[in-house]
Every structure is written in C-alpha cells, then in structure tokens.
Protein backbone atom coordinates (compact mmCIF):
# COMPACT_ATOMS: atom_id res chain seq x y z
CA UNK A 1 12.61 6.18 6.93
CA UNK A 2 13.67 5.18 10.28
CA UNK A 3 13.10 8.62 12.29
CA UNK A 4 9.90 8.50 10.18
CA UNK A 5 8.52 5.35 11.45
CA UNK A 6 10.00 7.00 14.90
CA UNK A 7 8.07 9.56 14.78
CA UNK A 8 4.47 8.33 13.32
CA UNK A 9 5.05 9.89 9.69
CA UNK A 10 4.81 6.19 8.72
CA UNK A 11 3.00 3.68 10.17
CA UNK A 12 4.29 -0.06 9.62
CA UNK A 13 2.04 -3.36 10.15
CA UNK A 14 3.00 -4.74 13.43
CA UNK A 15 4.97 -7.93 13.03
CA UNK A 16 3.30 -10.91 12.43
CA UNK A 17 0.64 -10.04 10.19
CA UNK A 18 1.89 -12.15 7.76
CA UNK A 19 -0.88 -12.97 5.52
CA UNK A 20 -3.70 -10.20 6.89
CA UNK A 21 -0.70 -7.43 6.38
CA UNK A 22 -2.39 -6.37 3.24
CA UNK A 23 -6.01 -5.80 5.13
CA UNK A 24 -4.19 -3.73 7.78
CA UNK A 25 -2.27 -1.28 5.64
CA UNK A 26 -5.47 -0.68 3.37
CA UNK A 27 -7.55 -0.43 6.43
CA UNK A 28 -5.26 2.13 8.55
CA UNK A 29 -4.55 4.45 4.80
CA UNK A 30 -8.08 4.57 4.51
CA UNK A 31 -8.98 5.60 8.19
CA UNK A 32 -6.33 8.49 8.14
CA UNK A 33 -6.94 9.15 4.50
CA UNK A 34 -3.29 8.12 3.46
CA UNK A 35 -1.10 6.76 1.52
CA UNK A 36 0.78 3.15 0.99
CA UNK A 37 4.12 2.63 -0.23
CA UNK A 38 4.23 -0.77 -2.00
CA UNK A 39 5.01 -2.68 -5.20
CA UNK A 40 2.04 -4.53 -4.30
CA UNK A 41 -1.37 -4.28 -6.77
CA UNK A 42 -3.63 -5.32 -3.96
CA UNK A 43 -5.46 -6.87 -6.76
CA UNK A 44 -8.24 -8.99 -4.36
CA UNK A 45 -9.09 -5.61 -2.35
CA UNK A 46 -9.54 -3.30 -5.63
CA UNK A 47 -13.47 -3.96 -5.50
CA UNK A 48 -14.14 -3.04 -1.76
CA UNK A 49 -11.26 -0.13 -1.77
CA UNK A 50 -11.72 1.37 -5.45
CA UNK A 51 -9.85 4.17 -4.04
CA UNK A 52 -6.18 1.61 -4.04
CA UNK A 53 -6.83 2.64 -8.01
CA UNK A 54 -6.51 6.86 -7.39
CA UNK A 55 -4.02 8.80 -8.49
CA UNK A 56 -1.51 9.74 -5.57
CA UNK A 57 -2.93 6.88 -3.05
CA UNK A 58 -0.08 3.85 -3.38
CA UNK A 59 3.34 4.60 -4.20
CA UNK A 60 6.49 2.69 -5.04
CA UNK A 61 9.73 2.38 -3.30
CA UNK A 62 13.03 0.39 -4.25
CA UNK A 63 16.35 0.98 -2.21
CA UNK A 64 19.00 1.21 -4.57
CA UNK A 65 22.93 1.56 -3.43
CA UNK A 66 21.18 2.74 0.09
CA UNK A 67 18.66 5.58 -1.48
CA UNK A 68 15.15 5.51 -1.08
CA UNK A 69 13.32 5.78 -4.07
CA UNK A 70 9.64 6.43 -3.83
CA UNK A 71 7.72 6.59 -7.53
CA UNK A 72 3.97 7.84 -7.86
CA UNK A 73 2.37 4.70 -9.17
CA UNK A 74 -1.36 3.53 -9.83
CA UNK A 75 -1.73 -0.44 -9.35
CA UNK A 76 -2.36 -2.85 -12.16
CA UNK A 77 -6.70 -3.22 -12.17
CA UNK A 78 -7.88 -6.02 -11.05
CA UNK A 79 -8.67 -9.29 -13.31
CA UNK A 80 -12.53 -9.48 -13.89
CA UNK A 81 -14.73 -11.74 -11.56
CA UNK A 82 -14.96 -15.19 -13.39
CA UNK A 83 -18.51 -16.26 -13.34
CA UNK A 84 -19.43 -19.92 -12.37
C-alpha cells in the first residue's frame, strides 16, 4: 500500500478533511473513473453518485495479522427520503 500511495496507484484524502473526506474520495473516483476502498456505505451521497451502488466501484479492506485484504463489495442502499 505504501509504494502504492508512493507512486499515485492510490490516491489518499489529504489530512484534515475530516468531515468533507467522504465528498473528496467520491469526487476524485469519479473524475478518474475509479475505485474506493472503504467499509463505508456512503449512504447520504448514493442519490447524487448512483454509481457508489455498481458492481466493482467500492471495495473493502481489513488488515488482518499485517495482510491486506481487499473484498469486492456493493454498499448497503440508501434508507428512503422521509417526506415531511
């Protein structure tokens, strides 16, 4: 992972985008037509980015005993709108 953040295989949010992190990574995957690797559902940007839902876009990782492991994974939809 390191010499792949090194060398621009994977692109990281910078620090500090606590709390807009989530905007970033969807924006940059969808400008260069990539992928994420997170556990996350991005559940409030589903809507706008219907592509989060595609098969092969978001993956998984956990780092077990030192191992990467990435898993092909489709986030949870989205709840429905709730109507006022």
């Amino acid at each position: 992972m390191e010499k792949a953040i090194t060398d621009a295989t994977v692109v990281q949010p910078p620090a500090g985008t606590e709390g807009r992190g989530d905007a970033l990574v969807i924006s940059i995957a969808e400008e260069v037509r990539g992928g994420i690797v997170s556990n996350d559902n991005f559940a409030p940007f589903q809507r706008a980015n219907p592509w989060l839902r595609a098969s092969g876009r978001v993956m998984g990782a956990t780092h077990p005993q030192g191992v990467w492991v990435f898993n092909r994974r489709v986030p949870n939809p989205a709840p429905p709108a709730q109507r006022r």
